[in-house]
PDB file of N, CA and C in Angstrom:
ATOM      1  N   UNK A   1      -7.916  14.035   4.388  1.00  0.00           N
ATOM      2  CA  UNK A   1      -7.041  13.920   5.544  1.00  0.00           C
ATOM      3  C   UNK A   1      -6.157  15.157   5.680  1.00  0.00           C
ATOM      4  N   UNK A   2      -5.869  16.213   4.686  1.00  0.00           N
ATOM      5  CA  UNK A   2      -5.043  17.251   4.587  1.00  0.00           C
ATOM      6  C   UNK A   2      -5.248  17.982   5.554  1.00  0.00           C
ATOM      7  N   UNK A   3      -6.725  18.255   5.666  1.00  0.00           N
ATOM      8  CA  UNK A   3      -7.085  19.170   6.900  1.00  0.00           C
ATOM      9  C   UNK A   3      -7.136  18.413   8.434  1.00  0.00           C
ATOM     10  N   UNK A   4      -6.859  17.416   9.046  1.00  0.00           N
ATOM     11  CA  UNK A   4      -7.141  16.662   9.800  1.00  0.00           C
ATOM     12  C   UNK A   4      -5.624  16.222  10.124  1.00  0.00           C
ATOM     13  N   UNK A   5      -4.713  16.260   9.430  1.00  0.00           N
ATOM     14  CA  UNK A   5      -3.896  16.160   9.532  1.00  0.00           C
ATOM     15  C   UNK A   5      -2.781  16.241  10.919  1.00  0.00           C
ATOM     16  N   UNK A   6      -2.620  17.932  10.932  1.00  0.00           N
ATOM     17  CA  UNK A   6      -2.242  18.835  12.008  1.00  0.00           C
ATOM     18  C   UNK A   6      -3.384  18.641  13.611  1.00  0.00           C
ATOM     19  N   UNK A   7      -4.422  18.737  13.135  1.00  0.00           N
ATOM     20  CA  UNK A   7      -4.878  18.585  14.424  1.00  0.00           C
ATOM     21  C   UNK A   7      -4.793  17.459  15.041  1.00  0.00           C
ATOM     22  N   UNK A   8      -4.740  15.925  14.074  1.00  0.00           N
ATOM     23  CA  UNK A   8      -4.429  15.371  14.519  1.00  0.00           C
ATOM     24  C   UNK A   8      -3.303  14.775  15.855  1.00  0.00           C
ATOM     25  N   UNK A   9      -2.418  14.980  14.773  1.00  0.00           N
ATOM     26  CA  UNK A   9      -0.942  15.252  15.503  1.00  0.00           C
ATOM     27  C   UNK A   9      -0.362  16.208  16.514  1.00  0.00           C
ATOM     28  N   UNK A  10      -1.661  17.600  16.527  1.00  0.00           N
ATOM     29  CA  UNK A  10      -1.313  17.892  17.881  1.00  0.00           C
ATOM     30  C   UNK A  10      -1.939  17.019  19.133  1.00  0.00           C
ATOM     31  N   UNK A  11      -2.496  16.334  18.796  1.00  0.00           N
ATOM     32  CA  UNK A  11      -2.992  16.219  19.933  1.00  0.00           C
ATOM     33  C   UNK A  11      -1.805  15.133  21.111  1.00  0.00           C
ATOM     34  N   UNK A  12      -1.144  14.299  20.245  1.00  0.00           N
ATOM     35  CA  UNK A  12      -0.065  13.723  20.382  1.00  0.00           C
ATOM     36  C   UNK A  12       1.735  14.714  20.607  1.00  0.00           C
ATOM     37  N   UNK A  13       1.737  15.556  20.107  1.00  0.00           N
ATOM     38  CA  UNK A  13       2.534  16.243  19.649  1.00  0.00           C
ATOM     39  C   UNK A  13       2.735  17.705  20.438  1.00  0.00           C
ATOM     40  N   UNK A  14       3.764  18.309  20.388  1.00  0.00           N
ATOM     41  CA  UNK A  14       3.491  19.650  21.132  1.00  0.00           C
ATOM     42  C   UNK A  14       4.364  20.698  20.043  1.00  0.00           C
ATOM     43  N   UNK A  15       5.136  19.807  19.721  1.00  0.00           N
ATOM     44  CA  UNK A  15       6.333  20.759  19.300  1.00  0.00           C
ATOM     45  C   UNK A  15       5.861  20.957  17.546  1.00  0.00           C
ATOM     46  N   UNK A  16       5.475  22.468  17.551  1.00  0.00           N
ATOM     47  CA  UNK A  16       4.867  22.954  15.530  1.00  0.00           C
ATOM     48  C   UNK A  16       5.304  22.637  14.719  1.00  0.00           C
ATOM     49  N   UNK A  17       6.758  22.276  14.690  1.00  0.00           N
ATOM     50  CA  UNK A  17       7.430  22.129  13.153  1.00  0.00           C
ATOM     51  C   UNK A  17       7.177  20.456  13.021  1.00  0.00           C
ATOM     52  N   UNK A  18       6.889  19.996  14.350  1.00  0.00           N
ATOM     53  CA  UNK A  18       6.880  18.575  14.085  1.00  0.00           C
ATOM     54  C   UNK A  18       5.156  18.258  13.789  1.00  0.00           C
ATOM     55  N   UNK A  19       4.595  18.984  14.160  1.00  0.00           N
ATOM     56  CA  UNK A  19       2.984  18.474  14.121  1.00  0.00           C
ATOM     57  C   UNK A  19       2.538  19.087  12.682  1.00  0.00           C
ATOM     58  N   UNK A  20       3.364  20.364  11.884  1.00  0.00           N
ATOM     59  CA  UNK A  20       3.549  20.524  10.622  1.00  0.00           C
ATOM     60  C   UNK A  20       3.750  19.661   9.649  1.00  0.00           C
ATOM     61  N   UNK A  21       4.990  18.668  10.112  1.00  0.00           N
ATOM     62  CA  UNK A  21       5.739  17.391   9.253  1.00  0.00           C
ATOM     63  C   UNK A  21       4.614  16.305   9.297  1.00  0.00           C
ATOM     64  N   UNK A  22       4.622  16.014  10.444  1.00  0.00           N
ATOM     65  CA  UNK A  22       3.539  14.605  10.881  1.00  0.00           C
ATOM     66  C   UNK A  22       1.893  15.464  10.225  1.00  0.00           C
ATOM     67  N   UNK A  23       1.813  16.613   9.542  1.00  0.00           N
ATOM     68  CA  UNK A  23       0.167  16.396   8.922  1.00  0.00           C
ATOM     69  C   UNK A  23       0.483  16.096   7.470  1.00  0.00           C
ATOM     70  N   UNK A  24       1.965  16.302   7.301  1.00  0.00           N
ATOM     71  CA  UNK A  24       2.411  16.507   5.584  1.00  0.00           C
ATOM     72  C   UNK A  24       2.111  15.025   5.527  1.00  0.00           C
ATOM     73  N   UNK A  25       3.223  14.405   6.470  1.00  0.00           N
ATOM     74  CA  UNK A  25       3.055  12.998   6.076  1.00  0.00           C
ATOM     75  C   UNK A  25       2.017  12.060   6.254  1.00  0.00           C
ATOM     76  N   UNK A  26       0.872  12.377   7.424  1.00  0.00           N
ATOM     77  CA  UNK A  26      -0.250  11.642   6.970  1.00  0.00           C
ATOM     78  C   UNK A  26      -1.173  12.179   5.551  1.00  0.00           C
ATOM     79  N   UNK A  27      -0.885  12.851   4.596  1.00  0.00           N
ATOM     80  CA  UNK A  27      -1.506  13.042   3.957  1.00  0.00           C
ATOM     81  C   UNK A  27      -1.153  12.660   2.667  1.00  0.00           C
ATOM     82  N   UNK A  28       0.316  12.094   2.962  1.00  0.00           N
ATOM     83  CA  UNK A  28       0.937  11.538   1.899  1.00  0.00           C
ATOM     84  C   UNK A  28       0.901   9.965   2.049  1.00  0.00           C
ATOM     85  N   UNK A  29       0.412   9.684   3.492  1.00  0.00           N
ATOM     86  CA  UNK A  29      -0.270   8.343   3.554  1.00  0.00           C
ATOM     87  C   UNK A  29      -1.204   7.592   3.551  1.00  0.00           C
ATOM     88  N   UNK A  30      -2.175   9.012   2.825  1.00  0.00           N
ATOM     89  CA  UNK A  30      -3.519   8.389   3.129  1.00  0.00           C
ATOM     90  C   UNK A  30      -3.907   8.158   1.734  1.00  0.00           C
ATOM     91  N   UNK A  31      -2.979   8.885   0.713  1.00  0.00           N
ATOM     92  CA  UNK A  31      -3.130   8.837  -0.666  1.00  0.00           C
ATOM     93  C   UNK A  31      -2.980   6.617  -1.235  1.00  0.00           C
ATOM     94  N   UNK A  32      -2.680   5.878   0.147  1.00  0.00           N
ATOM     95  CA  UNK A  32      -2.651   4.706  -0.338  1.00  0.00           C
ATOM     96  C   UNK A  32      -4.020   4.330  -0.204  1.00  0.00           C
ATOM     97  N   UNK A  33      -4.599   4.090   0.727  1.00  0.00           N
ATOM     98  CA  UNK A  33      -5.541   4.042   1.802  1.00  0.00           C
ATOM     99  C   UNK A  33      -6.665   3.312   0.847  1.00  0.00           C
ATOM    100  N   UNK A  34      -6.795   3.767  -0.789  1.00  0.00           N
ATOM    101  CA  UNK A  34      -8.187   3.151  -1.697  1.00  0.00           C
ATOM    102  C   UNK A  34      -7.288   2.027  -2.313  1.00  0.00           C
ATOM    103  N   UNK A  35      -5.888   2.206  -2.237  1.00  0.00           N
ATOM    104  CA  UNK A  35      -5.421   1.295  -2.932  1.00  0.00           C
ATOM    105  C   UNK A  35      -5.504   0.091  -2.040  1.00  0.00           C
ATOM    106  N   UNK A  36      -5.890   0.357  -0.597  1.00  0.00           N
ATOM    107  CA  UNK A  36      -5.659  -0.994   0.709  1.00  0.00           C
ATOM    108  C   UNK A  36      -6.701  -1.830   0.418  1.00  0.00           C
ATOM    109  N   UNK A  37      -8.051  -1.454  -0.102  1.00  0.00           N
ATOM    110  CA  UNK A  37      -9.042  -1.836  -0.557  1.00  0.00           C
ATOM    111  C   UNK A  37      -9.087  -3.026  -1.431  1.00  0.00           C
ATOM    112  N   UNK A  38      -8.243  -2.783  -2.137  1.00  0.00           N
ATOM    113  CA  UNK A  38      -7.877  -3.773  -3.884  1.00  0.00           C
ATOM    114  C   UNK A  38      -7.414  -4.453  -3.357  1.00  0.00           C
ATOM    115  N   UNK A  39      -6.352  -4.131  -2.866  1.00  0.00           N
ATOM    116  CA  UNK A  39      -5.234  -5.334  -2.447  1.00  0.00           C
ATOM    117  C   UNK A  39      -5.685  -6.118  -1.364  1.00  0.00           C
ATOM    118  N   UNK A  40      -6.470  -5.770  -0.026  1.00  0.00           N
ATOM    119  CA  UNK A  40      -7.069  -6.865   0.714  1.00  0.00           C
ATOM    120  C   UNK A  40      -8.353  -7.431   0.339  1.00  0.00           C
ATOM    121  N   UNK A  41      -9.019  -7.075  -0.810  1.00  0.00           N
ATOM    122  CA  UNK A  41     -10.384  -7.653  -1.398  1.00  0.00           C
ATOM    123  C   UNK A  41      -9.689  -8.901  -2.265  1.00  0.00           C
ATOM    124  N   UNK A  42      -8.094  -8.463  -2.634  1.00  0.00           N
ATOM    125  CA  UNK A  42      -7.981  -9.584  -3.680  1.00  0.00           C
ATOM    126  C   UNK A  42      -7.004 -10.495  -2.870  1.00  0.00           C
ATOM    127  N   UNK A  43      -6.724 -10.406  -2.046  1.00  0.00           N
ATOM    128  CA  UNK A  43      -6.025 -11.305  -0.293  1.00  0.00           C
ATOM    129  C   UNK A  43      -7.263 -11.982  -0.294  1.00  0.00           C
ATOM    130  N   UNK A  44      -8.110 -11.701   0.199  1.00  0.00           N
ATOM    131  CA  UNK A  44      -9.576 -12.351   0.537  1.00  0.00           C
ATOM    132  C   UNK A  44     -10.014 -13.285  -0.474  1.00  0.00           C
ATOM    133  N   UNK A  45     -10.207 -12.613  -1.584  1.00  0.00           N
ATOM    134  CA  UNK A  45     -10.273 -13.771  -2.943  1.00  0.00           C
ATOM    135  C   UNK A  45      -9.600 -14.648  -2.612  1.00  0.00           C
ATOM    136  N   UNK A  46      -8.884 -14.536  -3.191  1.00  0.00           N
ATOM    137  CA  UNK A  46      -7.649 -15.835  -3.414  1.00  0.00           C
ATOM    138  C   UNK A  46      -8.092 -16.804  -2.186  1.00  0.00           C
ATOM    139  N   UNK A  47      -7.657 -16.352  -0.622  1.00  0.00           N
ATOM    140  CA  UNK A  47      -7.768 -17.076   0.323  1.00  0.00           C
ATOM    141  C   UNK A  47      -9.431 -17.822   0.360  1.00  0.00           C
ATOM    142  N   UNK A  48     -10.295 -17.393  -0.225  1.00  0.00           N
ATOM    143  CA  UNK A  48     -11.387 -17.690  -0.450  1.00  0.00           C
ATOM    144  C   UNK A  48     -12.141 -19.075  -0.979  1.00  0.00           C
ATOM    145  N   UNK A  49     -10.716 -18.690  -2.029  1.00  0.00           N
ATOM    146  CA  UNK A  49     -10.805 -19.813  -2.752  1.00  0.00           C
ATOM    147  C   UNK A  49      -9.681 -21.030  -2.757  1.00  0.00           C
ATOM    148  N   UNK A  50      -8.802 -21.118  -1.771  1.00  0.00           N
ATOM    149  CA  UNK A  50      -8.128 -21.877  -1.290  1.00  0.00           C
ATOM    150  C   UNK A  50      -6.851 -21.721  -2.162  1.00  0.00           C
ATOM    151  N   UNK A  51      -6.497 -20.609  -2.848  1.00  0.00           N
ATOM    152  CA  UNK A  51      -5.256 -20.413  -3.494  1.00  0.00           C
ATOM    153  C   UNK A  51      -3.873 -19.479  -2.597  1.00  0.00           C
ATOM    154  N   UNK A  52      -3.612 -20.341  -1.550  1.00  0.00           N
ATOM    155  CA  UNK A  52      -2.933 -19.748  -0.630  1.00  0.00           C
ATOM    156  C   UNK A  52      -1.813 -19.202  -0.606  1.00  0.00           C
ATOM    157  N   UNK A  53      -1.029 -20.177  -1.922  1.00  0.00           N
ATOM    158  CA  UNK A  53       0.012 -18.969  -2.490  1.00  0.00           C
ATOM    159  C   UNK A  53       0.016 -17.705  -2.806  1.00  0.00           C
ATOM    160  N   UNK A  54      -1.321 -17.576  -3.702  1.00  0.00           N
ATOM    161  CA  UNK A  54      -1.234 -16.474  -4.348  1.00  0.00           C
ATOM    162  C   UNK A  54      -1.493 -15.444  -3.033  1.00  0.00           C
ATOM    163  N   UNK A  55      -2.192 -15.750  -1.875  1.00  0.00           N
ATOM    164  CA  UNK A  55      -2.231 -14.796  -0.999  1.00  0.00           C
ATOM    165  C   UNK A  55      -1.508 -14.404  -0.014  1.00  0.00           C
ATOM    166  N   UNK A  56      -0.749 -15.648  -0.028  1.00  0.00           N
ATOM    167  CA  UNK A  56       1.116 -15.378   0.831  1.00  0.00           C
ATOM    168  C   UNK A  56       1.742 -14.297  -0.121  1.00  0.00           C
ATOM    169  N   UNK A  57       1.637 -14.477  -1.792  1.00  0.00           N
ATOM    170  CA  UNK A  57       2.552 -13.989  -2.007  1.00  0.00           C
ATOM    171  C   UNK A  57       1.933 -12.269  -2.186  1.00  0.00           C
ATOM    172  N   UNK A  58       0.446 -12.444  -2.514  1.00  0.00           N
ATOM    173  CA  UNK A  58       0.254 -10.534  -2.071  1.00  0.00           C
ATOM    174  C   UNK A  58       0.626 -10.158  -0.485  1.00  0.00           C
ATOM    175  N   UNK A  59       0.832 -10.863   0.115  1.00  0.00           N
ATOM    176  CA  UNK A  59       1.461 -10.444   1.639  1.00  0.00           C
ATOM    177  C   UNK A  59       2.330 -10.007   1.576  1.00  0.00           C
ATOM    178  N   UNK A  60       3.201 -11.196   0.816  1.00  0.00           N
ATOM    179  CA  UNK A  60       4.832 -10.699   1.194  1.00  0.00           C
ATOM    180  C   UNK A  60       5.424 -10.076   0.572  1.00  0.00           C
ATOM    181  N   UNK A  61       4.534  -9.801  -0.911  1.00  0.00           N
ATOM    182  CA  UNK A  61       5.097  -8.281  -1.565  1.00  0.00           C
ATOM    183  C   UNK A  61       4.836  -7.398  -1.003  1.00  0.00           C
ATOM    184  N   UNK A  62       3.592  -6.983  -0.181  1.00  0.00           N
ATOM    185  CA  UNK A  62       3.053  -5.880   0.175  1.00  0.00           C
ATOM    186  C   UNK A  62       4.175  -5.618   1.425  1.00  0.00           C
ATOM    187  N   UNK A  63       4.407  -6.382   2.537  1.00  0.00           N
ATOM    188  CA  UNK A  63       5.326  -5.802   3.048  1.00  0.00           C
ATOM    189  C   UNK A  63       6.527  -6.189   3.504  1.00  0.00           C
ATOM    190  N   UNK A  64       7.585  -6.940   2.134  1.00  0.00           N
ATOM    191  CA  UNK A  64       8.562  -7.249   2.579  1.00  0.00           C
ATOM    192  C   UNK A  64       9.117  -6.563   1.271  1.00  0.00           C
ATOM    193  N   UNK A  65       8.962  -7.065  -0.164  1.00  0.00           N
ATOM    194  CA  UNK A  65       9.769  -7.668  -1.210  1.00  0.00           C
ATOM    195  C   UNK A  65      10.213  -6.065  -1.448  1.00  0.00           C
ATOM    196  N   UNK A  66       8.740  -5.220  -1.945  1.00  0.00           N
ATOM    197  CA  UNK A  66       9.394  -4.240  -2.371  1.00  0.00           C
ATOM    198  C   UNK A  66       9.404  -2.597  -1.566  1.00  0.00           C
ATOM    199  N   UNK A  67       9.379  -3.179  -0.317  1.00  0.00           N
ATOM    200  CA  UNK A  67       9.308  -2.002   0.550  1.00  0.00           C
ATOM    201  C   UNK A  67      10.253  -1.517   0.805  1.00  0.00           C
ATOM    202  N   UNK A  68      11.141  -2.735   1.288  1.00  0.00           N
ATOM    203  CA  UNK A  68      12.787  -2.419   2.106  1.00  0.00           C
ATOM    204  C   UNK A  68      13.155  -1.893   0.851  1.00  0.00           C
ATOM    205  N   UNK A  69      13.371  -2.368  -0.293  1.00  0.00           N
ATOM    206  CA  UNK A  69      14.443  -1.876  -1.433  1.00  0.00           C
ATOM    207  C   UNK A  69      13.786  -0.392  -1.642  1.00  0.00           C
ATOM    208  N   UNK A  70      12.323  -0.781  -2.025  1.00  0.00           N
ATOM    209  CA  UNK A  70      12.466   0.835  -1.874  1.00  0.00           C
ATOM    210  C   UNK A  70      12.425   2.375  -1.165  1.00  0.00           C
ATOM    211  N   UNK A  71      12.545   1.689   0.221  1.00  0.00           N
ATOM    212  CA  UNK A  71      13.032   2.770   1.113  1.00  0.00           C
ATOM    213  C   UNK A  71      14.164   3.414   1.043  1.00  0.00           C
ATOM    214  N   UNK A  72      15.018   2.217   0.760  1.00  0.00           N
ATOM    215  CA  UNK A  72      16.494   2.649  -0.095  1.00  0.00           C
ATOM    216  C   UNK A  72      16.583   3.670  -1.085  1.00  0.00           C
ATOM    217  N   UNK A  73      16.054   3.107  -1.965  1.00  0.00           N
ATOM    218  CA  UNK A  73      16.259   3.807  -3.216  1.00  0.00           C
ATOM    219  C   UNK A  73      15.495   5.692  -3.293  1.00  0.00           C
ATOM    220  N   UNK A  74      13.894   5.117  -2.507  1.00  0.00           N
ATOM    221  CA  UNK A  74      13.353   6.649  -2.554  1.00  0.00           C
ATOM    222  C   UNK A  74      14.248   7.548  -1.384  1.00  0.00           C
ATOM    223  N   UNK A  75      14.749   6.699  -0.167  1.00  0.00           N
ATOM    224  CA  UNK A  75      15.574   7.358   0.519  1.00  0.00           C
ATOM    225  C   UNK A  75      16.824   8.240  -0.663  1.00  0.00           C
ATOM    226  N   UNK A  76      17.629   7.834  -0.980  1.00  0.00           N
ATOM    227  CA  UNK A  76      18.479   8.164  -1.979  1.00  0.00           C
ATOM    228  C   UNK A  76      18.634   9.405  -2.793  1.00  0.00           C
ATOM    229  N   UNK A  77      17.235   9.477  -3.310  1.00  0.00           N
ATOM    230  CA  UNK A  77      16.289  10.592  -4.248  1.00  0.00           C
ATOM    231  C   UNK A  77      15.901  11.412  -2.726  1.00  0.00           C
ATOM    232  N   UNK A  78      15.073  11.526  -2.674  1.00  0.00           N
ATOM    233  CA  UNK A  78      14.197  12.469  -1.799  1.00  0.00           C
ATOM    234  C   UNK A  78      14.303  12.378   0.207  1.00  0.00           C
ATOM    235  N   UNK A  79      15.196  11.616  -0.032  1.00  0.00           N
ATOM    236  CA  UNK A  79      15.463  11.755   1.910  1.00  0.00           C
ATOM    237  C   UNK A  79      14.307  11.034   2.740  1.00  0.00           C
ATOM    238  N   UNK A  80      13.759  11.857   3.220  1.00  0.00           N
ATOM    239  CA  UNK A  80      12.584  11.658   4.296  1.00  0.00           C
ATOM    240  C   UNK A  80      11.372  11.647   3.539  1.00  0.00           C
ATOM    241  N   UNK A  81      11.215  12.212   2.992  1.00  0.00           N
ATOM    242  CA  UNK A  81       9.942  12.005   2.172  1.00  0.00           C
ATOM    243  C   UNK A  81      10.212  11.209   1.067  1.00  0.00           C
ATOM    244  N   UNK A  82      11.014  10.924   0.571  1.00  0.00           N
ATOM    245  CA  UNK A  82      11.085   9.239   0.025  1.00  0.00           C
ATOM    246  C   UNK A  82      10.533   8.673   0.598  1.00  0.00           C
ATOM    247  N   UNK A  83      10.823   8.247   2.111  1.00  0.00           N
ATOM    248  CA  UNK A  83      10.640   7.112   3.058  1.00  0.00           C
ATOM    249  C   UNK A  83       8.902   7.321   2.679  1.00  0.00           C
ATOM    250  N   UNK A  84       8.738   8.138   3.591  1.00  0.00           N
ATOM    251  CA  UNK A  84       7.006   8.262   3.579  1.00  0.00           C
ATOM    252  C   UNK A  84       6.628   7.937   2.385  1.00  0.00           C
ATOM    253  N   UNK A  85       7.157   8.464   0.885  1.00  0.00           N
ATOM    254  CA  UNK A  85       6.635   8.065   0.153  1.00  0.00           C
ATOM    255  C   UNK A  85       6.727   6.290  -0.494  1.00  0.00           C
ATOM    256  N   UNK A  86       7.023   5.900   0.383  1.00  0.00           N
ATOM    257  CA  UNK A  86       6.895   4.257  -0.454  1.00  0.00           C
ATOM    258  C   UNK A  86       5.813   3.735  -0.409  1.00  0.00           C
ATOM    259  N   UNK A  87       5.110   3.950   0.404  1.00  0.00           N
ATOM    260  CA  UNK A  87       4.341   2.907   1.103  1.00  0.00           C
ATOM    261  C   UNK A  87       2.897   3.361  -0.109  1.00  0.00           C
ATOM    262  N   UNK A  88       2.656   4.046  -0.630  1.00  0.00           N
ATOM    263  CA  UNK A  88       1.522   4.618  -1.312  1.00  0.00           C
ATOM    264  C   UNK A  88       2.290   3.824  -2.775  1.00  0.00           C
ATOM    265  N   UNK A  89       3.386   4.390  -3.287  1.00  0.00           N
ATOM    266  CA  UNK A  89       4.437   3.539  -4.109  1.00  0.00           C
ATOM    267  C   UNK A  89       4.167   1.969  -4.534  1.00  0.00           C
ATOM    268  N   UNK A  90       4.286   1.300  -3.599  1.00  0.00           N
ATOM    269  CA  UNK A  90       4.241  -0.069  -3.103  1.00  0.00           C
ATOM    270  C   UNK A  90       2.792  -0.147  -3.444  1.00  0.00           C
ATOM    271  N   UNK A  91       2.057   0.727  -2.688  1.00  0.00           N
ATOM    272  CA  UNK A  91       0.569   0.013  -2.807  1.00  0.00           C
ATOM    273  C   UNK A  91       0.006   0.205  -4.022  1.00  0.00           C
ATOM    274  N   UNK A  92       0.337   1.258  -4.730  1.00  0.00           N
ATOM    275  CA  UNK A  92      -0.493   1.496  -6.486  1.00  0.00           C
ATOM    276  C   UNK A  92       0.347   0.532  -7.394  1.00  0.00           C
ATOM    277  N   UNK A  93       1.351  -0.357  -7.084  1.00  0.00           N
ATOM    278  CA  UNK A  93       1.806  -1.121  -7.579  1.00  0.00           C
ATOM    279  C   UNK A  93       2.073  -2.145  -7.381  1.00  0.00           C
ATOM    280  N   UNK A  94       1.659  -2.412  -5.926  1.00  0.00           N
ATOM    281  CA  UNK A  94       0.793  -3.470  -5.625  1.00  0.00           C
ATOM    282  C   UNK A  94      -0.657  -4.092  -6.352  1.00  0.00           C
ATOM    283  N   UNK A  95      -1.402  -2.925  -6.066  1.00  0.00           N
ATOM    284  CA  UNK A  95      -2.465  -2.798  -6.724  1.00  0.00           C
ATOM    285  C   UNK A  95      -2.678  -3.370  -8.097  1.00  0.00           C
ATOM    286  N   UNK A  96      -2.056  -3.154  -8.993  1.00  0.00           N
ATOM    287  CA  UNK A  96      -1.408  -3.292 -10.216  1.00  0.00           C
ATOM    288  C   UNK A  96      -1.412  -4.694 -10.430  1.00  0.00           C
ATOM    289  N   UNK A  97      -0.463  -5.390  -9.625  1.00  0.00           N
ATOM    290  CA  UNK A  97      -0.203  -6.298  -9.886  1.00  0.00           C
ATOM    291  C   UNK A  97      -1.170  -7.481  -9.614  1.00  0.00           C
ATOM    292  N   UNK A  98      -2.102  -7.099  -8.502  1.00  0.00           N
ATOM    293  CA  UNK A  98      -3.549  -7.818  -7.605  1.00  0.00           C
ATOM    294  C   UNK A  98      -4.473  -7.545  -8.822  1.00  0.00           C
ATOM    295  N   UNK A  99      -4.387  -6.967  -9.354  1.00  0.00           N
ATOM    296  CA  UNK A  99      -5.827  -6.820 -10.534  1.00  0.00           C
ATOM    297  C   UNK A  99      -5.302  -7.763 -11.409  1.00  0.00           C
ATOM    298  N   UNK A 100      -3.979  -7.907 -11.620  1.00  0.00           N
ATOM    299  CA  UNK A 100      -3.738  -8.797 -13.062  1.00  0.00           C
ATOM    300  C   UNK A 100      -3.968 -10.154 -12.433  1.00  0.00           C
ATOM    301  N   UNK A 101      -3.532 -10.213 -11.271  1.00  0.00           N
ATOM    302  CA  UNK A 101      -3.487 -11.772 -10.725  1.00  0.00           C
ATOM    303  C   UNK A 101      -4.584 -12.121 -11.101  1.00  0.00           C
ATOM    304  N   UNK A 102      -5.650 -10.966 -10.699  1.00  0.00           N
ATOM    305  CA  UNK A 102      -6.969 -11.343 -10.521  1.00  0.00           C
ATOM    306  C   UNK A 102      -8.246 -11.477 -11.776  1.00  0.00           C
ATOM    307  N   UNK A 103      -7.768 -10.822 -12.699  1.00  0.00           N
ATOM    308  CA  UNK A 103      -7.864 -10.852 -13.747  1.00  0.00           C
ATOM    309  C   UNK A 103      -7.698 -12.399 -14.922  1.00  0.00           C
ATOM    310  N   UNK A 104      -6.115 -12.459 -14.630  1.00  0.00           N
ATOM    311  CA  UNK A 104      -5.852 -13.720 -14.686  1.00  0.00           C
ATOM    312  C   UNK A 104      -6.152 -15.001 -14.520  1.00  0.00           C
ATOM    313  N   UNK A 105      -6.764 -15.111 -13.329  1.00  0.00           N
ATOM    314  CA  UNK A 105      -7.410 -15.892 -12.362  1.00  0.00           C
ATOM    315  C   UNK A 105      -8.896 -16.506 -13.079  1.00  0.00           C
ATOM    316  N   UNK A 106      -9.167 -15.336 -13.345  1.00  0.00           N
ATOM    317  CA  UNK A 106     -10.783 -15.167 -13.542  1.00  0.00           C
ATOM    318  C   UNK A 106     -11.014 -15.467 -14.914  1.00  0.00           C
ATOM    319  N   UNK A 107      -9.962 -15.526 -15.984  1.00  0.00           N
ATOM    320  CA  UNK A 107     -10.021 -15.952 -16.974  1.00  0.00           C
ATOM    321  C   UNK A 107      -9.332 -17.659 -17.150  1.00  0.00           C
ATOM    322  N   UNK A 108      -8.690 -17.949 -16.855  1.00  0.00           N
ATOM    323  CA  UNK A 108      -8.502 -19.253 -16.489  1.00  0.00           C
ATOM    324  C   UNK A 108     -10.046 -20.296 -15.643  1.00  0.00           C
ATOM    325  N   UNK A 109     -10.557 -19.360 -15.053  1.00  0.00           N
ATOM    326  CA  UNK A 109     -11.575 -20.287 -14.735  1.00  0.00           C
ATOM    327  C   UNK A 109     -12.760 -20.327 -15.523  1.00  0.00           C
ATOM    328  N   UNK A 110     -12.695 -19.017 -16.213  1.00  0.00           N
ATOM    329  CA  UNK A 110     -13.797 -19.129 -17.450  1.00  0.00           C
ATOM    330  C   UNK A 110     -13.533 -20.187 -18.539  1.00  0.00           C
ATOM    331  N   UNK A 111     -12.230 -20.451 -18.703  1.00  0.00           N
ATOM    332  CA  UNK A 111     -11.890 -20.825 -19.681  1.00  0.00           C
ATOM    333  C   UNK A 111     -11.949 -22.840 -19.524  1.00  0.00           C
ATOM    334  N   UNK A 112     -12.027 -22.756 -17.846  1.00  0.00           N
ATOM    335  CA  UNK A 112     -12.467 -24.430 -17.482  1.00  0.00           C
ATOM    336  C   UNK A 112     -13.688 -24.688 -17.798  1.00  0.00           C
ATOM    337  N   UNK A 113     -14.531 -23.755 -17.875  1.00  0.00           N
ATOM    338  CA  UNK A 113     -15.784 -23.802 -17.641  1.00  0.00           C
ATOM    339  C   UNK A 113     -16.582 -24.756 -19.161  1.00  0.00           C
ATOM    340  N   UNK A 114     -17.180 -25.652 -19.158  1.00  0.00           N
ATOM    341  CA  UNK A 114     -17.846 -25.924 -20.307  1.00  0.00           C
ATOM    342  C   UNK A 114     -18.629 -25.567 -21.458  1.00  0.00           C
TER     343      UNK A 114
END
């Protein structure tokens, strides 16, 4: 996306320093993009299997619990590119946490098994 970036954004965009910023930051947003993968394959699980908590609650981490706080906080540190940077943040640790669920999950049902 690095190279795709800028052209992108001109096409929307006119003004350079801004179609400069807007390629930085899609490229710092696309670094989530494999992590969206995990986390809605393991949304899908769960809901799959009729465990609807567990897929409310990868929802509402993904975009409530630890987004706002840490817009704050990376705001704080790094300004504007804090901001941009959460969301990749959030998702590799999102991620993280969707493999253990899932992990978890998957051993508990082995473990019903006869």
């Amino acid at each position: 996306m690095r190279q795709f970036g800028k052209p992108l954004a001109s096409i929307f965009l006119q003004d350079s320093a801004l179609i400069r910023q807007t390629g930085y930051f899609l490229t710092i947003l696309c670094l989530s993009v494999p992590l969206l993968g995990i986390i809605n394959m393991m949304t899908s699980y769960f809901q799959a299997l009729g465990k609807t908590v567990k897929s409310l609650t990868i929802t509402v981490l993904r975009n409530a619990v630890p987004f706002i706080p840490g817009v704050i906080l990376l705001n704080r540190f790094w300004q504007l590119d804090g901001v941009i940077a959460v969301q990749p943040v959030v998702e590799a640790v999102l991620a993280v946490i969707c493999s253990l669920m899932y992990h978890r999950d998957v051993k508990a049902v082995r473990q019903a098994r006869p």
